[in-house]
C-alpha atoms as a PDB file:
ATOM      1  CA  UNK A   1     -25.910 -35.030  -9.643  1.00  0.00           C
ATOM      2  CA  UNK A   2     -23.476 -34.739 -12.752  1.00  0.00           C
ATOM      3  CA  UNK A   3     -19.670 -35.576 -11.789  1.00  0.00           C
ATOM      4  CA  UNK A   4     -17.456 -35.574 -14.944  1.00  0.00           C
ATOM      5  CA  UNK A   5     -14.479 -37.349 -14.755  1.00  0.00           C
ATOM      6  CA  UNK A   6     -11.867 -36.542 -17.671  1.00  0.00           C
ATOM      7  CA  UNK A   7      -7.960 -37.216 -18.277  1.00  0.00           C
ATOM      8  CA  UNK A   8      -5.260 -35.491 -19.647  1.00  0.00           C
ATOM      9  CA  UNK A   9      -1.113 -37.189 -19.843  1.00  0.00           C
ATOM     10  CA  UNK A  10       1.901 -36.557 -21.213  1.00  0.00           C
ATOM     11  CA  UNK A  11       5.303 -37.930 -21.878  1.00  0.00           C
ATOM     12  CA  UNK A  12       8.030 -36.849 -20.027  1.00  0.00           C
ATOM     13  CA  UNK A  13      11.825 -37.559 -20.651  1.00  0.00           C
ATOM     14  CA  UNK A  14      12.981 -37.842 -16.551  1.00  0.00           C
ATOM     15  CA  UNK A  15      13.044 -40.934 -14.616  1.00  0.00           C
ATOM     16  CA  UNK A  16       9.696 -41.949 -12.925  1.00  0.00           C
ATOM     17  CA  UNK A  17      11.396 -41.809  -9.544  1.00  0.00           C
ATOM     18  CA  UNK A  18      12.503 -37.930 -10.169  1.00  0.00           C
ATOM     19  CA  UNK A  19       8.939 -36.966 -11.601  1.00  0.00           C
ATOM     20  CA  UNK A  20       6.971 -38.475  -8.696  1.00  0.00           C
ATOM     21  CA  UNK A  21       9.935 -36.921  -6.135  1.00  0.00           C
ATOM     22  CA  UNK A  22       9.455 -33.274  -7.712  1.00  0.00           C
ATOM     23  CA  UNK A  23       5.566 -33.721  -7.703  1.00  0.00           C
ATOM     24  CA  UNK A  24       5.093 -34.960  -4.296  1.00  0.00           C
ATOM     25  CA  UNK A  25       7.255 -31.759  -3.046  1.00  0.00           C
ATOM     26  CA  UNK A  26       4.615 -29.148  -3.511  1.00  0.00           C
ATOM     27  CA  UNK A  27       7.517 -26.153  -2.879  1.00  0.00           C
ATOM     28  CA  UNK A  28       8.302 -26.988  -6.625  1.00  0.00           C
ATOM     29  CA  UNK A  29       4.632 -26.614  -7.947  1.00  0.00           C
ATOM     30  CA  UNK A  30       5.006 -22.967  -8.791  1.00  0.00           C
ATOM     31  CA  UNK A  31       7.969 -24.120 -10.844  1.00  0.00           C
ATOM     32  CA  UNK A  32       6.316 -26.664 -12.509  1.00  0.00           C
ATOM     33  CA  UNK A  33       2.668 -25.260 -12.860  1.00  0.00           C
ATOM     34  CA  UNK A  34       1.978 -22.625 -15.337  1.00  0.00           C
ATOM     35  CA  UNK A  35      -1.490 -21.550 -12.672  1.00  0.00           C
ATOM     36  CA  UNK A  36       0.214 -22.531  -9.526  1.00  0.00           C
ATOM     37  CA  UNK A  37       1.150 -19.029  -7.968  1.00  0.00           C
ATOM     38  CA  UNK A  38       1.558 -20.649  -3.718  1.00  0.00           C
ATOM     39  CA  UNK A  39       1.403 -23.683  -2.182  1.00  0.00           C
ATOM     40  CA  UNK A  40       2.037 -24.261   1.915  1.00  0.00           C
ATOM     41  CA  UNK A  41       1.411 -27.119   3.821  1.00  0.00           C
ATOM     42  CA  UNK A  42      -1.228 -27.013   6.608  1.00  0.00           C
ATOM     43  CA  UNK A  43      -0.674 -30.496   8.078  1.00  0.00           C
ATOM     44  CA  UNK A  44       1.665 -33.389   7.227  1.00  0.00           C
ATOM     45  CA  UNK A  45       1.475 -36.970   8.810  1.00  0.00           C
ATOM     46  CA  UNK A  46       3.028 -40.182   7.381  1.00  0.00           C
ATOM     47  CA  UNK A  47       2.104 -40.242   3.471  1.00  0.00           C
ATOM     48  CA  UNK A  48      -0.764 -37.707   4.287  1.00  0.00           C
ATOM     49  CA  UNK A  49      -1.177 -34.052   4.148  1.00  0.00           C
ATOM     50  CA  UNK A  50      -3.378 -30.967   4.160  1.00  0.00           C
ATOM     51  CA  UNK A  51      -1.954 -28.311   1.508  1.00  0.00           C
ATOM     52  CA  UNK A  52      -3.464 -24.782   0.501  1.00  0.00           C
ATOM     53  CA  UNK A  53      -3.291 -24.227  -2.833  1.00  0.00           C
ATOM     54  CA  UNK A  54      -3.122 -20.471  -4.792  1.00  0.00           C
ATOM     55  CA  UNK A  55      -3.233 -20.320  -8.853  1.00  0.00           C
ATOM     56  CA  UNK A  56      -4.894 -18.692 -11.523  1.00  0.00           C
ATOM     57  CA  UNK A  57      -8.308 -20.479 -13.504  1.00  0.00           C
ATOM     58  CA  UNK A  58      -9.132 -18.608 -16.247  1.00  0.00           C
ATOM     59  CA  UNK A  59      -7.723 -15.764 -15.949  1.00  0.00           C
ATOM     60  CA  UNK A  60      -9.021 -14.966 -12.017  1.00  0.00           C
ATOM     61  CA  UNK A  61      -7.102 -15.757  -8.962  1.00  0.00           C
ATOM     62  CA  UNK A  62      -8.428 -18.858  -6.325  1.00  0.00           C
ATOM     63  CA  UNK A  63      -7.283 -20.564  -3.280  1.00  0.00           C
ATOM     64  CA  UNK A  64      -8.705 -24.182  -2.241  1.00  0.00           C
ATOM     65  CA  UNK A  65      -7.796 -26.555   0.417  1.00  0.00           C
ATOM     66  CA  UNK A  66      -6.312 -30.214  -0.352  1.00  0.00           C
ATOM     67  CA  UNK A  67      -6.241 -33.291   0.623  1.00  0.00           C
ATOM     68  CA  UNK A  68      -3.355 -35.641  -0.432  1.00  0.00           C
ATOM     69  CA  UNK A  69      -2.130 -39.055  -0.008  1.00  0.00           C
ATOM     70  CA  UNK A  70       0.819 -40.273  -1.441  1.00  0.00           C
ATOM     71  CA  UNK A  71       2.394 -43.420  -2.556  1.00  0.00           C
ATOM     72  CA  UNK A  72       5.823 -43.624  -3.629  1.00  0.00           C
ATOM     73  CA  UNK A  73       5.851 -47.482  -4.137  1.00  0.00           C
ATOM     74  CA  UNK A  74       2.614 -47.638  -6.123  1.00  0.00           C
ATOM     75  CA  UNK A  75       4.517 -43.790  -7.998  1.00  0.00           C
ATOM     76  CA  UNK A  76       0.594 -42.697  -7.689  1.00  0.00           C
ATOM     77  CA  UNK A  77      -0.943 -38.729  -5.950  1.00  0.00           C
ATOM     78  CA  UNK A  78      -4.617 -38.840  -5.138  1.00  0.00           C
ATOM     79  CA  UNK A  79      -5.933 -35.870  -4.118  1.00  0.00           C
ATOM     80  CA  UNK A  80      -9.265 -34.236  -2.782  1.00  0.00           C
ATOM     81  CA  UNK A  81     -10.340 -30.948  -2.718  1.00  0.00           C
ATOM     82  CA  UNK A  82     -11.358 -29.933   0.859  1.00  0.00           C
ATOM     83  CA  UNK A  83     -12.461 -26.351   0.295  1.00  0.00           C
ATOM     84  CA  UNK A  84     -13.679 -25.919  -3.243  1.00  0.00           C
ATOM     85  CA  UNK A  85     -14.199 -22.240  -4.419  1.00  0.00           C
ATOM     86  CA  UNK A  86     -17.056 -21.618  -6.517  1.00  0.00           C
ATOM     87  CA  UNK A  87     -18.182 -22.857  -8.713  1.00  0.00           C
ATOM     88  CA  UNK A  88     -16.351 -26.437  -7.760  1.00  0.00           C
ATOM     89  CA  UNK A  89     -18.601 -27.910  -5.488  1.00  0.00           C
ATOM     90  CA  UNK A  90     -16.383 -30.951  -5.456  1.00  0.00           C
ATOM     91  CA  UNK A  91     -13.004 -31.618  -7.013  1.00  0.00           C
ATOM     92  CA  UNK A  92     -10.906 -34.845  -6.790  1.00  0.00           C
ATOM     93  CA  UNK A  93      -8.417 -36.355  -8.822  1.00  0.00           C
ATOM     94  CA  UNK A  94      -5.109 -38.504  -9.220  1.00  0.00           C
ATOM     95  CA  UNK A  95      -1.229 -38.606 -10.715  1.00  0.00           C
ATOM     96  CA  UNK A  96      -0.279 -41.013 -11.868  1.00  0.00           C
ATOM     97  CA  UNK A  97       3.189 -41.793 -12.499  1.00  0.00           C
ATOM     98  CA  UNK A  98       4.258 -44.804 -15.317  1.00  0.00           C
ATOM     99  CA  UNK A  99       7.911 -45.483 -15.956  1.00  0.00           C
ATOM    100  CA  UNK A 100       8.320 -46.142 -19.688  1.00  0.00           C
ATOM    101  CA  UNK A 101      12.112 -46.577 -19.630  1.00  0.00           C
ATOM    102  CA  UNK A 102      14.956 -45.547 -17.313  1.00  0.00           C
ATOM    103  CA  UNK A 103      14.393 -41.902 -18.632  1.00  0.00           C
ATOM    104  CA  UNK A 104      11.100 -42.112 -20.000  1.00  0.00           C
ATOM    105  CA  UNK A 105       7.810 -41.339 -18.196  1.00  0.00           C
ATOM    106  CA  UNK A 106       4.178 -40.861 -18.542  1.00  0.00           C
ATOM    107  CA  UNK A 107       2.482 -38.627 -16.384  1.00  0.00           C
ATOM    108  CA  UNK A 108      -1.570 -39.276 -16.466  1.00  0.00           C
ATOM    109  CA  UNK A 109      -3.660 -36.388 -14.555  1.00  0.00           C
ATOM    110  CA  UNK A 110      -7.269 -37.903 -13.593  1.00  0.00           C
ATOM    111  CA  UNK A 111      -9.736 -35.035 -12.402  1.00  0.00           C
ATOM    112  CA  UNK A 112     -13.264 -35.851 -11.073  1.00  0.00           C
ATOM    113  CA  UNK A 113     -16.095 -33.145 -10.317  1.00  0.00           C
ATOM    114  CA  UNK A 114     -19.332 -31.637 -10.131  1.00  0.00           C
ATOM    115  CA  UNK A 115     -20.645 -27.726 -10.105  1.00  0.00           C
ATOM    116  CA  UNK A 116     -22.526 -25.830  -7.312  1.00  0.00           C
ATOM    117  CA  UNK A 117     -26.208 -26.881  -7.800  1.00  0.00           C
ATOM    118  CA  UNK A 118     -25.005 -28.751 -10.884  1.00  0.00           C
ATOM    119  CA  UNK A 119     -25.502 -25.632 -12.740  1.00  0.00           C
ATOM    120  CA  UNK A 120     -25.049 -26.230 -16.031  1.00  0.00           C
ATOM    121  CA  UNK A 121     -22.861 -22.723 -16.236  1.00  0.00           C
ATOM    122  CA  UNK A 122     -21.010 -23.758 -14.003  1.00  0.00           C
ATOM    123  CA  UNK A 123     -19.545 -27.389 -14.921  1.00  0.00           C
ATOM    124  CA  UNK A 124     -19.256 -25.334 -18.055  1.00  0.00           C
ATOM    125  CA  UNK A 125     -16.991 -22.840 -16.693  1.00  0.00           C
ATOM    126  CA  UNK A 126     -15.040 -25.591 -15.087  1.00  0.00           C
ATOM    127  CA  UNK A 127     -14.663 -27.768 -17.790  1.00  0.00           C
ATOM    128  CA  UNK A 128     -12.757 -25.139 -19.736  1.00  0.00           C
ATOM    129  CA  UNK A 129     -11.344 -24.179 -16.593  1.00  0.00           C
ATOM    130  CA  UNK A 130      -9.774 -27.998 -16.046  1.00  0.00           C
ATOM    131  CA  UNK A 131      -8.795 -28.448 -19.796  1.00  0.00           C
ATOM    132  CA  UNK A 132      -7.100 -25.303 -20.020  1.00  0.00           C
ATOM    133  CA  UNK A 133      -5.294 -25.519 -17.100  1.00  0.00           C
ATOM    134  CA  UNK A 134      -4.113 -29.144 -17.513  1.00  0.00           C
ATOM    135  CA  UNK A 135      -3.279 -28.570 -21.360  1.00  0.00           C
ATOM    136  CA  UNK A 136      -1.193 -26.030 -20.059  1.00  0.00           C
ATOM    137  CA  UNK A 137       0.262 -27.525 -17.160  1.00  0.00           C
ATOM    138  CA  UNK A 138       1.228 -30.801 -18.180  1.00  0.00           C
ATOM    139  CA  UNK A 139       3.786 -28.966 -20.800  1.00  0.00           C
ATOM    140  CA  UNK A 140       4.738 -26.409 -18.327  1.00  0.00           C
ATOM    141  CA  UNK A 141       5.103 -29.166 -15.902  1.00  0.00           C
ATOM    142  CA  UNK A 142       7.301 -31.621 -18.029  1.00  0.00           C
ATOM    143  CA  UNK A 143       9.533 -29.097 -19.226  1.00  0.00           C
ATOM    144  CA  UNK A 144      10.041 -28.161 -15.390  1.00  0.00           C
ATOM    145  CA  UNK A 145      10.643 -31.583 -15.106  1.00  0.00           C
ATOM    146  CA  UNK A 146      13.205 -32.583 -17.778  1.00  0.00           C
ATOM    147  CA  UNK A 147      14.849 -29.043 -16.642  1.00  0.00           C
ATOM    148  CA  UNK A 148      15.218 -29.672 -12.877  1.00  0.00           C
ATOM    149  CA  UNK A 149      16.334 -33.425 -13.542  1.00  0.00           C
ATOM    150  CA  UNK A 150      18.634 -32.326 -16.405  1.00  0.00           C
ATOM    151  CA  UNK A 151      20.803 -28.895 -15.394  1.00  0.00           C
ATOM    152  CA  UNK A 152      20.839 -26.430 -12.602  1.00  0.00           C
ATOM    153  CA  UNK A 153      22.526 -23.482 -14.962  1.00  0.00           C
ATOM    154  CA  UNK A 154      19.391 -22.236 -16.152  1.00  0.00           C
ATOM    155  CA  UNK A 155      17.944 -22.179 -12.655  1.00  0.00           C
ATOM    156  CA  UNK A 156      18.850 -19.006  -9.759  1.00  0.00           C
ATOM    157  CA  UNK A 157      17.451 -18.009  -6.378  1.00  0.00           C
ATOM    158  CA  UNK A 158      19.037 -15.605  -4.263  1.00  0.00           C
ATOM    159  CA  UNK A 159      17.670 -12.658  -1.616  1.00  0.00           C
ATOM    160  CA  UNK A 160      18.197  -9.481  -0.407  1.00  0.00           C
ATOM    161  CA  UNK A 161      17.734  -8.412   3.067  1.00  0.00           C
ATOM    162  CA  UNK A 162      17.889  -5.082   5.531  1.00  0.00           C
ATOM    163  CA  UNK A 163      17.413  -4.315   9.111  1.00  0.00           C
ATOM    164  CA  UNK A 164      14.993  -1.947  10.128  1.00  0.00           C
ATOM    165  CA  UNK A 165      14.271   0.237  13.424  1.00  0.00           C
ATOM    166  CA  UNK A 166      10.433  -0.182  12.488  1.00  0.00           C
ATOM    167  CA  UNK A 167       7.696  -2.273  12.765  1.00  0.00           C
ATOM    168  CA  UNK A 168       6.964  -5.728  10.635  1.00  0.00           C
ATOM    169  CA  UNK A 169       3.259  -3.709   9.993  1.00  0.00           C
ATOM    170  CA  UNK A 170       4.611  -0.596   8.380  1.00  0.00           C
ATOM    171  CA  UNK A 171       7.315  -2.190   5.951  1.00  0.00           C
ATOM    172  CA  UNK A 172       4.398  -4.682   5.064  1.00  0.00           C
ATOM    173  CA  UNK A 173       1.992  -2.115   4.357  1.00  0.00           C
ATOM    174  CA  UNK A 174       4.424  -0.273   2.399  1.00  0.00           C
ATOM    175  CA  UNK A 175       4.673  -3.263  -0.080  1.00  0.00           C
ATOM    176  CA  UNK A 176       1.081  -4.540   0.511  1.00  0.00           C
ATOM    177  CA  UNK A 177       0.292  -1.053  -0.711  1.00  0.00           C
ATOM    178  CA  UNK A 178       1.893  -1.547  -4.294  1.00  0.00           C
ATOM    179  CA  UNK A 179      -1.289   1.072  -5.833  1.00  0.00           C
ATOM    180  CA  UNK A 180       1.144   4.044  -4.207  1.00  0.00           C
ATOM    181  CA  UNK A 181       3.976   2.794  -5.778  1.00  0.00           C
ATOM    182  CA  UNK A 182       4.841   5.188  -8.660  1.00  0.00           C
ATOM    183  CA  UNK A 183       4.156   7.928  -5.592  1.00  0.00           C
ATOM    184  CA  UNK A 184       6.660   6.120  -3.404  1.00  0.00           C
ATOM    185  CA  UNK A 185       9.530   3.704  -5.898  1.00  0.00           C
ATOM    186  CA  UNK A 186      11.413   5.606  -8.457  1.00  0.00           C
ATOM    187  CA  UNK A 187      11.953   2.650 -10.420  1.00  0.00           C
ATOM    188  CA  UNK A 188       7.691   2.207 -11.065  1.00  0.00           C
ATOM    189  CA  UNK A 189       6.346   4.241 -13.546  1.00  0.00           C
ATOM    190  CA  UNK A 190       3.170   2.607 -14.117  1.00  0.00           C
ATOM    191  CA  UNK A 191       0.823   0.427 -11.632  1.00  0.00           C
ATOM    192  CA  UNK A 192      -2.132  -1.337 -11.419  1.00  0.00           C
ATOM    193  CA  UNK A 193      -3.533  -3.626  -8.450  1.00  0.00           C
ATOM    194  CA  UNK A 194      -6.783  -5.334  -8.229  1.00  0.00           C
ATOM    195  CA  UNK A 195      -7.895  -7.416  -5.050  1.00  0.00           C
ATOM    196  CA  UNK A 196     -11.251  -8.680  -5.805  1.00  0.00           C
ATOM    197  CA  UNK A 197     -10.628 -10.706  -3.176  1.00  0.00           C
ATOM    198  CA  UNK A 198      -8.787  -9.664   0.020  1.00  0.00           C
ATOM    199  CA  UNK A 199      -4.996 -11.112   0.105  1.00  0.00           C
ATOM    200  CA  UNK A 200      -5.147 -12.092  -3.501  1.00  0.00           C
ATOM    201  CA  UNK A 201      -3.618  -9.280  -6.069  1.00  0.00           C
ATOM    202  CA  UNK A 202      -3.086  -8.900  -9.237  1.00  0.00           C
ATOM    203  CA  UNK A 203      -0.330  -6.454  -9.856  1.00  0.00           C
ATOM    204  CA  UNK A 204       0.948  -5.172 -12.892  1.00  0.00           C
ATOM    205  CA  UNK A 205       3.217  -2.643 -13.695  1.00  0.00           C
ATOM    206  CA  UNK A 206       6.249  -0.820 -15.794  1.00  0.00           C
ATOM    207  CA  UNK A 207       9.501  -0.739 -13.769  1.00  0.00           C
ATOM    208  CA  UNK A 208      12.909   0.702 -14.850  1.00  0.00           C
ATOM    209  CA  UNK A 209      16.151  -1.331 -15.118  1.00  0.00           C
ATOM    210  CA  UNK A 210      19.162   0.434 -13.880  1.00  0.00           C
ATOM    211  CA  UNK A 211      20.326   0.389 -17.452  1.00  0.00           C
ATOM    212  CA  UNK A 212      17.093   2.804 -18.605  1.00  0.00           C
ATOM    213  CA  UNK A 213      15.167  -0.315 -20.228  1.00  0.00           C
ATOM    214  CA  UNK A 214      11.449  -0.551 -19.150  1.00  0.00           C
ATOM    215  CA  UNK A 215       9.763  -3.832 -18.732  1.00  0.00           C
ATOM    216  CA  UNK A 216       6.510  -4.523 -18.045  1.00  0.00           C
ATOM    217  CA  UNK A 217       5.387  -7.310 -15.848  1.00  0.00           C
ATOM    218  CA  UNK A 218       2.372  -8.937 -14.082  1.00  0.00           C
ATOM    219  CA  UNK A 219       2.125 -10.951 -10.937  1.00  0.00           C
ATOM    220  CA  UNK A 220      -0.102 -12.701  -8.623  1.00  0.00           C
ATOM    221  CA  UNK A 221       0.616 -12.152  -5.142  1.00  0.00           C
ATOM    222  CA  UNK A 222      -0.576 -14.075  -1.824  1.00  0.00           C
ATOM    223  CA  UNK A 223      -0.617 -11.666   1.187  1.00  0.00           C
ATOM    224  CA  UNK A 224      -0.438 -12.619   4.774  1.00  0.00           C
ATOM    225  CA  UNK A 225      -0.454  -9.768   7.027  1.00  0.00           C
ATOM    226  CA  UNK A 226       1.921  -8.409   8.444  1.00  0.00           C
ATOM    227  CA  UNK A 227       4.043 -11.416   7.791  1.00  0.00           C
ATOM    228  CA  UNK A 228       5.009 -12.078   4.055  1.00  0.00           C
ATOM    229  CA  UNK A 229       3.798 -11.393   0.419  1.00  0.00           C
ATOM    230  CA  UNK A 230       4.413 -14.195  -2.012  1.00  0.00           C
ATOM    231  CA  UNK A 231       4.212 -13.875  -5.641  1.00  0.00           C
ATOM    232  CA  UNK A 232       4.316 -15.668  -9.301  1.00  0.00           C
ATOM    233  CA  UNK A 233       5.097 -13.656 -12.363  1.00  0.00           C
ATOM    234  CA  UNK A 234       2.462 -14.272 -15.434  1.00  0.00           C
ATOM    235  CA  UNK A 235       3.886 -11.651 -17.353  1.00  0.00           C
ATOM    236  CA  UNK A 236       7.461 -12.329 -17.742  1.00  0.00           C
ATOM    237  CA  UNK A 237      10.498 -10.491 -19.055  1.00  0.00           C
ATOM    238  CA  UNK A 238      12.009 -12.075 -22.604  1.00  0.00           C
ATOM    239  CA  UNK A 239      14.916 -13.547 -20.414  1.00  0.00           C
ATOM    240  CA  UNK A 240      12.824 -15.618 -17.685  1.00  0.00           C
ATOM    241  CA  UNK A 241      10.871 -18.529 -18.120  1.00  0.00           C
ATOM    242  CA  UNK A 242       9.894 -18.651 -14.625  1.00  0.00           C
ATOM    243  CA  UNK A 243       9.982 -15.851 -11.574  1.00  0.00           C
ATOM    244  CA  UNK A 244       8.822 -16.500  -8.057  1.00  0.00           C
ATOM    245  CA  UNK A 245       9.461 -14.739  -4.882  1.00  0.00           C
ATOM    246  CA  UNK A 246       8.462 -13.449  -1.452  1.00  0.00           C
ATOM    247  CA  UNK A 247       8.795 -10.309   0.858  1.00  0.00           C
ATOM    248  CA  UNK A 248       9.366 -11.495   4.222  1.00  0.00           C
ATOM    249  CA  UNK A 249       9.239  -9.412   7.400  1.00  0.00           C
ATOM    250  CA  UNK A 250      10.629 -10.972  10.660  1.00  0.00           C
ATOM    251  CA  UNK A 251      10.859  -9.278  14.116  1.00  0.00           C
ATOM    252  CA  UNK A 252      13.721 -10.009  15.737  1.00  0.00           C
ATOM    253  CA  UNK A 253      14.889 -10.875  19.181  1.00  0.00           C
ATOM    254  CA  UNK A 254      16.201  -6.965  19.877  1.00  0.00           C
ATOM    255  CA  UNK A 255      12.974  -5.526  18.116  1.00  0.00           C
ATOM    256  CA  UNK A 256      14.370  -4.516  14.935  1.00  0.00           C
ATOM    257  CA  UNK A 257      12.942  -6.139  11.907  1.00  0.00           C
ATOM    258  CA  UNK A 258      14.443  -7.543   9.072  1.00  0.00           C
ATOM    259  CA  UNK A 259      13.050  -7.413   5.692  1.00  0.00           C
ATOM    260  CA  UNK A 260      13.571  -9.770   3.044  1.00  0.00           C
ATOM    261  CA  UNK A 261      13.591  -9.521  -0.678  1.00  0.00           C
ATOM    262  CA  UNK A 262      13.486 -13.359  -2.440  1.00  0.00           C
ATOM    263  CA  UNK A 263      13.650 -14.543  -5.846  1.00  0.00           C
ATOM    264  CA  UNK A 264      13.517 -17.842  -7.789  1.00  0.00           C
ATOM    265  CA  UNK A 265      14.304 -17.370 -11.497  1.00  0.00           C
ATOM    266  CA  UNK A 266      14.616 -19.754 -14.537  1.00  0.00           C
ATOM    267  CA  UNK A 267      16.206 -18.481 -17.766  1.00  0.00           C
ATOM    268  CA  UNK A 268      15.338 -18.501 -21.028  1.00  0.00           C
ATOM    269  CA  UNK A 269      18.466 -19.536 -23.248  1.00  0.00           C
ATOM    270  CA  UNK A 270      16.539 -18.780 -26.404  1.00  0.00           C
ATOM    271  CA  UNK A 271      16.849 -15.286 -25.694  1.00  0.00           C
ATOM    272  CA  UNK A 272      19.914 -14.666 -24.289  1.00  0.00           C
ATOM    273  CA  UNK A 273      21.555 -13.607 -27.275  1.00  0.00           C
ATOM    274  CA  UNK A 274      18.279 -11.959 -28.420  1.00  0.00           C
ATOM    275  CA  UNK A 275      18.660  -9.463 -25.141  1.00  0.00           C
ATOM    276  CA  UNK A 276      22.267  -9.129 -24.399  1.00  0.00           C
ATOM    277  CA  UNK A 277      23.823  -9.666 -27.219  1.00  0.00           C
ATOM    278  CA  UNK A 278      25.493 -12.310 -29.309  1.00  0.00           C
ATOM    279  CA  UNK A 279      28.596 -12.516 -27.145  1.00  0.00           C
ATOM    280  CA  UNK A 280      26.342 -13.251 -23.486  1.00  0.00           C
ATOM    281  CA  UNK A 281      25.923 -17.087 -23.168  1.00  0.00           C
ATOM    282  CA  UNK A 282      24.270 -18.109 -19.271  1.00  0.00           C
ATOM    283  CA  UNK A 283      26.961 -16.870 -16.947  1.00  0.00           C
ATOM    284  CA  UNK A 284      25.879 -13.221 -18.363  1.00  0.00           C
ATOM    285  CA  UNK A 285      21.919 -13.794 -17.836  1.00  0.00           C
ATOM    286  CA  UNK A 286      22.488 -15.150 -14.512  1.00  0.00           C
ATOM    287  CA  UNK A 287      24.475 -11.933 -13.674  1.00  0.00           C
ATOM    288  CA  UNK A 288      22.068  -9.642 -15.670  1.00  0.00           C
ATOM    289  CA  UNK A 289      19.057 -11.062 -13.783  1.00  0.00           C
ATOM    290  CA  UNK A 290      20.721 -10.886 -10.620  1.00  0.00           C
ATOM    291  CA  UNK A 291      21.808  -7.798 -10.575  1.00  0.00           C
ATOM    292  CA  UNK A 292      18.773  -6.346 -12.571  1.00  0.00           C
ATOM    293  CA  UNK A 293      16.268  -7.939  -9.930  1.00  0.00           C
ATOM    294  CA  UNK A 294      18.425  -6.924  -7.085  1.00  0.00           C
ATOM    295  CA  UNK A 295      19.192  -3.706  -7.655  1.00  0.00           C
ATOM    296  CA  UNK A 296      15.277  -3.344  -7.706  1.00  0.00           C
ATOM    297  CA  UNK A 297      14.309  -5.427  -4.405  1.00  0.00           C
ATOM    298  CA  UNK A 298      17.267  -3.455  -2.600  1.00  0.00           C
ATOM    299  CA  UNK A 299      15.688   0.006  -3.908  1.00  0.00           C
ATOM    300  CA  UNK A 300      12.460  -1.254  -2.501  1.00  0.00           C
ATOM    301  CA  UNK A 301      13.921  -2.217   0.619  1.00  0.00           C
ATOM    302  CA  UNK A 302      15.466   0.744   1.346  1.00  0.00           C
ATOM    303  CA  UNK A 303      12.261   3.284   0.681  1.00  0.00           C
ATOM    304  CA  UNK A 304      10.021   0.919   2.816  1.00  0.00           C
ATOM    305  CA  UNK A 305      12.955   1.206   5.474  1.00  0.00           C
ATOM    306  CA  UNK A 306      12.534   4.745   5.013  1.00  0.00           C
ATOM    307  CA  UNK A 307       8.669   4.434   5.454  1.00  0.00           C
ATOM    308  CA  UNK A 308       8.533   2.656   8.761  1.00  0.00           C
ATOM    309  CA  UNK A 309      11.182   4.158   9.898  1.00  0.00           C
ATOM    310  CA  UNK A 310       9.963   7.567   9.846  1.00  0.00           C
ATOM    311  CA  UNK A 311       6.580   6.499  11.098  1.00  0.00           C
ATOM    312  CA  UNK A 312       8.299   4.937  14.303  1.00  0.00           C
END
């Protein structure tokens, strides 16, 4: 049986205390992990927890099951896969914070494993698949890092909701259904969705800003019927260094539904200027972006309103 263990660290300029804090938090792993697309938590009890992971390897969506126990003395994350997908047969590993002065840390990333029927294609495929993914998330990660423990300007979230005489299934489906978009959103022009596998999309398409501009984007998105759709953005606009969100469709007490629209955004001051001109500094990003994205989620909203509404 071959189990290869391997290592990967970087230096981060945040306090030990704040690094281990926004690691142990798994809400902020799709913030601070380039693959990381979801993460909820399954069980929690004391300084142990069951977590269900969603990111990208190699260009194809996965979902695996963890195991974690922390320490927040010891500044340490060991973790186990519980639910490999192929071909992991068996993944562990650890984080492992070091302070190297009050605003200087390393971060060490320890990953142990083996391949399904120690094929050799396989350890192959996840070698590449570990290196590329920690080479890219330990920069993504500590430039989340000295971000969130440095400034919150950069950084938005915000949502848009409506209430709808309809059913939680039909305003789902309308969304869920993102291949019939340019038939059913004026704003689409262009779509594409794979789901190799069933509740894991890839979506990409051209949408129209309500100033005429076109951008083209790409997402993962985690579906749970007839519940919620989450979603990372891989393709990004030149403004965004980061875009997460979620649909969320909630029946309420009287029957109606309401239908939620949510986004988590973090700028990119290097191109503010580049996009809105060289008088826009962050106040005018944070209002493009909001009112960009929400002008789109609202438009949404409305025509899957529309849709359940008139299927009632």
């Amino acid at each position: 049986m071959t189990v290869r263990q391997v290592e990967h660290a970087i230096t981060v300029q945040a306090p030990a205390t704040e690094v281990y804090r926004l690691l142990a938090e798994v809400e902020n792993w799709p913030r601070l992990f380039p693959p990381s697309v979801y993460v909820e938590y399954l069980e929690r009890e004391g300084h142990q927890e069951r977590i269900r992971i969603w990111a990208t390897a190699n260009g194809e969506a996965k979902s695996w099951t963890s195991r974690r126990d922390l320490d927040p003395e010891a500044l340490r994350i060991t973790f186990h896969q519980e639910v490999s997908a192929p071909p992991v047969a068996e993944m562990s590993g650890t984080w492992i914070v070091e302070a190297l002065g009050e605003q200087e840390t390393r971060l060490r990333l320890l990953h142990s494993y083996r391949a399904v029927d120690d094929d050799p294609e396989g350890l192959k495929w996840i070698d590449e698949a570990v290196d590329r993914n920690s080479s890219e998330e330990l920069p993504g990660v500590k430039a989340g890092l000295e971000e969130a423990t440095r400034t919150a300007e950069l950084t938005l979230s915000f949502e848009d909701s409506v209430r709808v005489e309809g059913s939680a299934k039909d305003l789902y489906d309308f969304v869920n259904e993102a291949d019939r978009w340019t038939e059913r959103l004026p704003h689409v022009s262009t779509v594409t969705l794979t789901e190799d596998t069933p509740g894991l999309q890839v979506l990409r398409m051209d949408t129209r800003a309500v100033d005429g501009s076109t951008h083209t984007t790409e997402s993962v998105r985690v579906c749970f019927p007839h519940q919620r759709i989450a979603y990372k953005q891989t393709t990004l606009p030149a403004l965004m260094t980061l875009h997460t969100g979620h649909w969320t469709f909630r029946t309420d007490e009287d029957g109606t539904v309401t239908a939620t629209s949510q986004h988590t955004v973090v700028l990119n001051p290097d191109n503010i200027t580049r996009v809105l001109g060289a008088d826009a500094a962050v106040p005018e990003a944070r209002k493009f972006v909001r009112d960009a994205l929400g002008a789109n989620s609202r438009a949404t909203l409305e025509h899957a309103k529309r849709y359940a509404e008139d299927r009632r």
